[in-house]
N, C-alpha and C. Protein backbone atom coordinates (compact mmCIF):
# COMPACT_ATOMS: atom_id res chain seq x y z
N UNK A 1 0.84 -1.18 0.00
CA UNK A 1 0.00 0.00 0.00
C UNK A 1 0.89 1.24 0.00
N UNK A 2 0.56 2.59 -0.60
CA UNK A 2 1.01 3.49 -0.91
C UNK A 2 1.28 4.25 0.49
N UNK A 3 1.68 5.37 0.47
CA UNK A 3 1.48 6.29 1.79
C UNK A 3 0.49 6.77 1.93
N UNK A 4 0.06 6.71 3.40
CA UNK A 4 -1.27 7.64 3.46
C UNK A 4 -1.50 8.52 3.50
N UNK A 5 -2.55 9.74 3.19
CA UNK A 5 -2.43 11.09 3.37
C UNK A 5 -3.04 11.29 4.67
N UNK A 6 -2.33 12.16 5.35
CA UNK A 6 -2.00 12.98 6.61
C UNK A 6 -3.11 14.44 6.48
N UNK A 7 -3.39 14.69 7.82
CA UNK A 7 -4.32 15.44 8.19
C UNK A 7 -2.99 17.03 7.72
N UNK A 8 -2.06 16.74 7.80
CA UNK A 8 -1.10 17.88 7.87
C UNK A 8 -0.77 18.05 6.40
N UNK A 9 -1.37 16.74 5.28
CA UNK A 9 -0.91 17.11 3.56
C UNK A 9 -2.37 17.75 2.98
N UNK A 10 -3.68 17.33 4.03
CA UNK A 10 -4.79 18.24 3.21
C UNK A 10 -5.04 19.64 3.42
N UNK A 11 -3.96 20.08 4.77
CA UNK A 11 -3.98 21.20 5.25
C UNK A 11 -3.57 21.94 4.72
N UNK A 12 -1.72 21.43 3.82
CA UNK A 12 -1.14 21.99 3.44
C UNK A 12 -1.92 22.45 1.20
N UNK A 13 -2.47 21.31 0.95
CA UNK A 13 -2.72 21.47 -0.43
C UNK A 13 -4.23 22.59 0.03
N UNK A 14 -4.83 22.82 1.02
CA UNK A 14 -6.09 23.49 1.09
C UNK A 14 -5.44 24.76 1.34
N UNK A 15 -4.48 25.15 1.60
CA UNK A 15 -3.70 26.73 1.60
C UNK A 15 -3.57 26.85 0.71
N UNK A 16 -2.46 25.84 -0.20
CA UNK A 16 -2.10 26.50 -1.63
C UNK A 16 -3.24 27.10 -2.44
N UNK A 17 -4.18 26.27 -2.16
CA UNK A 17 -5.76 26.55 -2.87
C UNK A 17 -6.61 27.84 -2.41
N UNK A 18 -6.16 28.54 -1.29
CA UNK A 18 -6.65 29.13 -0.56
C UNK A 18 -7.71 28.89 0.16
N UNK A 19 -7.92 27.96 0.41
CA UNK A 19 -9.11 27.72 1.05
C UNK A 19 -8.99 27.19 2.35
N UNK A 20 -10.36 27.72 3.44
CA UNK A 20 -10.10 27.38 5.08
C UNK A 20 -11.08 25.96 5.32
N UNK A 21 -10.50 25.42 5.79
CA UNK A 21 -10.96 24.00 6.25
C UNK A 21 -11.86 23.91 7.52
N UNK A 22 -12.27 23.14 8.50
CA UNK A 22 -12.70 23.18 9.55
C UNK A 22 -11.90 21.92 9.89
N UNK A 23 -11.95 21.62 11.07
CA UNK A 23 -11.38 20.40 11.60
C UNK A 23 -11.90 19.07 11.11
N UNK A 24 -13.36 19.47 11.09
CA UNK A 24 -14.16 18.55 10.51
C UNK A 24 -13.67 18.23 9.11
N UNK A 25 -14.06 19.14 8.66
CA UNK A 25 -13.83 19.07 7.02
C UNK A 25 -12.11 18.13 6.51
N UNK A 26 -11.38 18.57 7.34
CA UNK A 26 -9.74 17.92 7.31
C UNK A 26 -9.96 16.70 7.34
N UNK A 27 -10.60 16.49 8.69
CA UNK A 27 -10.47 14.68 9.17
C UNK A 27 -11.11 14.09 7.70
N UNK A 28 -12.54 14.88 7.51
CA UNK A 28 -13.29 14.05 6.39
C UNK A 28 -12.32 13.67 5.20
N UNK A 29 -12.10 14.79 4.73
CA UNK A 29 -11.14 15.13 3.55
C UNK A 29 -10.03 14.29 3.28
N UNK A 30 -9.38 14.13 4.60
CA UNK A 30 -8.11 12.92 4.95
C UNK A 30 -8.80 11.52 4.68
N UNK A 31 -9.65 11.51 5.20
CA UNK A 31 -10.54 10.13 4.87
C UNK A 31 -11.26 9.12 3.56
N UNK A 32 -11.50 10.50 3.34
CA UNK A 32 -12.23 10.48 1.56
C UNK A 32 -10.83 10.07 0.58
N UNK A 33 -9.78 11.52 1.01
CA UNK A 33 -8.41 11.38 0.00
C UNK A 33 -7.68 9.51 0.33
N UNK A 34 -7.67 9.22 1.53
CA UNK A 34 -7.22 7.49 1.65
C UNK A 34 -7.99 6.65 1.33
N UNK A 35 -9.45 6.83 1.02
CA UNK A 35 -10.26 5.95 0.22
C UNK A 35 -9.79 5.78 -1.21
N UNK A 36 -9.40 6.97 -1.64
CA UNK A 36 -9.47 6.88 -3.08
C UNK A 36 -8.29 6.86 -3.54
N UNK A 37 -6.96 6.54 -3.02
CA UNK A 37 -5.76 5.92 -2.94
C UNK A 37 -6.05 4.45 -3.00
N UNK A 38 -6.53 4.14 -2.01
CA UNK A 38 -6.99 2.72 -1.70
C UNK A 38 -7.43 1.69 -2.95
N UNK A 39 -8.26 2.52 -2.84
CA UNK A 39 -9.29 1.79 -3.95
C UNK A 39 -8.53 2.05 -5.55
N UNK A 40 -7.71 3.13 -5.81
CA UNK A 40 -6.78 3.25 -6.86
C UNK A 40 -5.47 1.94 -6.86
N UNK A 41 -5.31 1.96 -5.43
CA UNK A 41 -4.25 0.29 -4.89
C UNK A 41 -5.02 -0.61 -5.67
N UNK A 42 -6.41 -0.92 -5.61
CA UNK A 42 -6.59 -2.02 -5.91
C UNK A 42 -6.92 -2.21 -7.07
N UNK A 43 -6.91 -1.15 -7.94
CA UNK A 43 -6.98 -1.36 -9.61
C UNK A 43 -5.31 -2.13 -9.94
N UNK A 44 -4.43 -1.85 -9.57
CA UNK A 44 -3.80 -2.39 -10.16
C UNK A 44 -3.62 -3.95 -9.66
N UNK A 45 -4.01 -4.62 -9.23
CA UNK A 45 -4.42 -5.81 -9.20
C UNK A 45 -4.96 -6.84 -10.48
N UNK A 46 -5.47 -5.50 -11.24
CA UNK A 46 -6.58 -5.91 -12.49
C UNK A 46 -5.86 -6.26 -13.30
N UNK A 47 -5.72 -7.72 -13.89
CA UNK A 47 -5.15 -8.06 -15.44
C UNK A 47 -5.60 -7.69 -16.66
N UNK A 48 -4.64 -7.03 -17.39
CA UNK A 48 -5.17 -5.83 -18.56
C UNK A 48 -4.57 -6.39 -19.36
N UNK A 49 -3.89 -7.62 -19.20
CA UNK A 49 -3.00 -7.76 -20.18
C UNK A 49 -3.51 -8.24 -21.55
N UNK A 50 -5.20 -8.23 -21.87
CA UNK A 50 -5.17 -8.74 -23.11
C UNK A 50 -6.31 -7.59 -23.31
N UNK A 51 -6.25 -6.38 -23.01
CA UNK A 51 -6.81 -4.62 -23.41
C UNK A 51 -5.97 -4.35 -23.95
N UNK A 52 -6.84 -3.58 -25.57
CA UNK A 52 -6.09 -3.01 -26.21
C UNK A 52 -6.24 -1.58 -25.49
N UNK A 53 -5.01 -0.86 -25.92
CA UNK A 53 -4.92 0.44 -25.33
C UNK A 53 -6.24 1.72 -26.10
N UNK A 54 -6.90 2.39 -25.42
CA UNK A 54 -7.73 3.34 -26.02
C UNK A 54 -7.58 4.28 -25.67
N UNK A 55 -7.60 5.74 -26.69
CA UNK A 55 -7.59 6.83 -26.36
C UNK A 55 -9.03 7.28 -25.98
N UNK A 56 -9.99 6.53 -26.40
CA UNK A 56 -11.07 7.31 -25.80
C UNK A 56 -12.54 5.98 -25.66
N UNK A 57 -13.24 6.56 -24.91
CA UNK A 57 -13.87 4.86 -24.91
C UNK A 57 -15.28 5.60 -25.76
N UNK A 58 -15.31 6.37 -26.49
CA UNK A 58 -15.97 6.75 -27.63
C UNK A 58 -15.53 5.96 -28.74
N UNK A 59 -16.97 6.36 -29.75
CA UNK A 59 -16.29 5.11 -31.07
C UNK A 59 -16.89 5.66 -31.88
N UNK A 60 -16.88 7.05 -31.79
CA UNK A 60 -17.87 7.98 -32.65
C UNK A 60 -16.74 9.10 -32.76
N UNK A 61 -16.18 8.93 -34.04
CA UNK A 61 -15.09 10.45 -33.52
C UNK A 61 -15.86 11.98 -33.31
N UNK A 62 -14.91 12.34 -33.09
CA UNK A 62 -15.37 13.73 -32.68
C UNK A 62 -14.95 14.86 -33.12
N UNK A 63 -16.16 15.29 -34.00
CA UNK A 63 -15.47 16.40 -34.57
C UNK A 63 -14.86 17.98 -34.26
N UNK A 64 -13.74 18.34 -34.47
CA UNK A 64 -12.94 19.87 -34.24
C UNK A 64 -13.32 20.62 -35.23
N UNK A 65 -13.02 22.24 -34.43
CA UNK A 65 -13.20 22.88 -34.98
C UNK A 65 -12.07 23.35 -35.87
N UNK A 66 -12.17 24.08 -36.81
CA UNK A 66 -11.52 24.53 -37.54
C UNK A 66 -9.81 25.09 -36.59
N UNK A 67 -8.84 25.75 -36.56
CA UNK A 67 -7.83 25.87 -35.90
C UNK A 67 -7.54 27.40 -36.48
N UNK A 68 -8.20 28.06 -36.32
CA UNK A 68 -8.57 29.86 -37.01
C UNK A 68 -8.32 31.18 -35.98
N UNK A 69 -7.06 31.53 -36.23
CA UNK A 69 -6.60 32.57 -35.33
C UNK A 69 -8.08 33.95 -35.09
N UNK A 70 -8.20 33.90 -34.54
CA UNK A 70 -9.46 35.07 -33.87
C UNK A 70 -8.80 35.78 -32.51
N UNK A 71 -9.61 36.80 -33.06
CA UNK A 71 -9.33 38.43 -32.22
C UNK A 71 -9.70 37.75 -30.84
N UNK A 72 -8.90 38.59 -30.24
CA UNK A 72 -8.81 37.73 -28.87
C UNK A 72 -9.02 39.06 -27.62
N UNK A 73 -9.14 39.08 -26.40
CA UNK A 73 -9.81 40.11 -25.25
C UNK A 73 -8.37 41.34 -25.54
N UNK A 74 -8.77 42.26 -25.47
CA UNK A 74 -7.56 43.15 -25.64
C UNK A 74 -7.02 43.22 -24.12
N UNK A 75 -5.86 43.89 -23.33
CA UNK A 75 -5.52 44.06 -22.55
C UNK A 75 -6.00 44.75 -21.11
N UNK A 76 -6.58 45.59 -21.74
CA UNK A 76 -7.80 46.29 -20.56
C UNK A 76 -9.10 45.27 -20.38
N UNK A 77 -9.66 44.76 -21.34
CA UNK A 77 -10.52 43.75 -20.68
C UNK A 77 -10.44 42.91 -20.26
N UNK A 78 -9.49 42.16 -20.17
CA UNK A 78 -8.77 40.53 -19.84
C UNK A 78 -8.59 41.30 -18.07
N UNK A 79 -8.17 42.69 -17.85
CA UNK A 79 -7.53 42.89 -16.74
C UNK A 79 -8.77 43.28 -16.02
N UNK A 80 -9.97 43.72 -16.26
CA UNK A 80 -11.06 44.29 -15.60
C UNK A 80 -11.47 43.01 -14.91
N UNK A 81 -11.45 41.69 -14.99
CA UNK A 81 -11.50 40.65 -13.72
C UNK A 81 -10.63 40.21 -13.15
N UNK A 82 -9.83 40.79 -13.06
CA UNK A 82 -8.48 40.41 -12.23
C UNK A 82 -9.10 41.22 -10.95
N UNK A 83 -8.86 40.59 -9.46
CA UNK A 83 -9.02 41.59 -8.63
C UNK A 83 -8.02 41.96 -7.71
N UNK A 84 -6.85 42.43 -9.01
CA UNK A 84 -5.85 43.19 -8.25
C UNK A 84 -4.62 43.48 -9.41
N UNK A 85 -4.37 44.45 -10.16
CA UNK A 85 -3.52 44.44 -11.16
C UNK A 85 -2.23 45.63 -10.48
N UNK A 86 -1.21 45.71 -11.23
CA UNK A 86 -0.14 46.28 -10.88
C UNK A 86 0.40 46.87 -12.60
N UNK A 87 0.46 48.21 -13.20
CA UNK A 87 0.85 48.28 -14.18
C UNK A 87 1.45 47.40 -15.10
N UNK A 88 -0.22 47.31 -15.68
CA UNK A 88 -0.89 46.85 -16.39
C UNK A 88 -0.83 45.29 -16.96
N UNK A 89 -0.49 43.98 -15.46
CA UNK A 89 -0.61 43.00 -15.04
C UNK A 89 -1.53 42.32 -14.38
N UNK A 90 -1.40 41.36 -14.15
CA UNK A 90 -1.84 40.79 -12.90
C UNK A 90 -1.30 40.46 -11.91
N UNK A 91 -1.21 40.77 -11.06
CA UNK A 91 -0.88 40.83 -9.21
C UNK A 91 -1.40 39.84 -8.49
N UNK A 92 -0.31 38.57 -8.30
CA UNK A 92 -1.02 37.54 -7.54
C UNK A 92 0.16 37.48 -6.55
N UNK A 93 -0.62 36.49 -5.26
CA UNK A 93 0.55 36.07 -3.86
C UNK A 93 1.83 35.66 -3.98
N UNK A 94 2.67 35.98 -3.89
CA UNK A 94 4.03 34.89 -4.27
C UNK A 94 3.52 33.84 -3.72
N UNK A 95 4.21 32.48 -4.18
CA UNK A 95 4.23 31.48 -4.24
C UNK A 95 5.25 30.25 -4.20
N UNK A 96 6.00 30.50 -4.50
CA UNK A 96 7.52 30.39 -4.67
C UNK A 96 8.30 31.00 -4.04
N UNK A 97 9.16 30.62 -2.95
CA UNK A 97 10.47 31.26 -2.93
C UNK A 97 10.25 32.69 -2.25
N UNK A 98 11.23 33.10 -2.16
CA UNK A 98 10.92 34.90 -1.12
C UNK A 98 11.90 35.26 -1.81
N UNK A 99 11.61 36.83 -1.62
CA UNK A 99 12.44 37.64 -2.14
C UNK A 99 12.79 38.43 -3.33
C-alpha cells in the first residue's frame, strides 16, 4: 500500500488553494483522500493484459473545430477581472520562494 495522506498534507494542499478548512472538514477530507488511494491500490491488481490500449472509450469520432486565429480580449478587458492588477498586469501572492 502506498502512503497515506495525513491530516497535515490536506492542510497543506487546502492553503495552496486558498481555502479554510474546519477540523471537521480535514479529518473528512483525509478520509475520503485514503479511500481513493486505496481503492486506486486495488486497480492495479486488475489483469489488462489482453486490453487493447484506447484513447477514448468513444467510437464515434469527434469532430474539431476549424484551428482559425481570432481576435482575442484586448488588454484592458482581460484585466477588468483580475481583482488586483499592478501596471498593467496581474498581481497575484508569491508562491515560490521569497524575495
Amino acid at each position: 500500500m502506498s502512503t497515506r495522506m495525513k491530516a497535515e498534507d490536506v492542510k497543506r494542499v487546502a492553503n495552496l488553494a486558498r481555502i479554510r478548512l474546519t477540523d471537521e472538514e480535514i479529518t473528512k477530507y483525509t478520509n475520503d483522500l485514503n479511500d481513493i488511494v486505496e481503492y486506486a491500490e486495488t486497480l492495479k491488481c486488475v489483469d489488462i493484459s489482453g486490453v487493447q490500449p484506447m484513447v477514448s472509450p468513444l467510437t464515434v469520432a469527434i469532430p474539431l473545430r476549424q484551428d482559425v486565429a481570432q481576435p482575442s480580449l484586448g488588454q484592458k478587458a482581460t484585466l477588468q477581472a483580475a481583482s488586483q492588477t499592478k501596471n498593467g498586469h496581474f498581481k497575484v501572492p508569491r508562491t515560490i520562494g521569497e524575495g
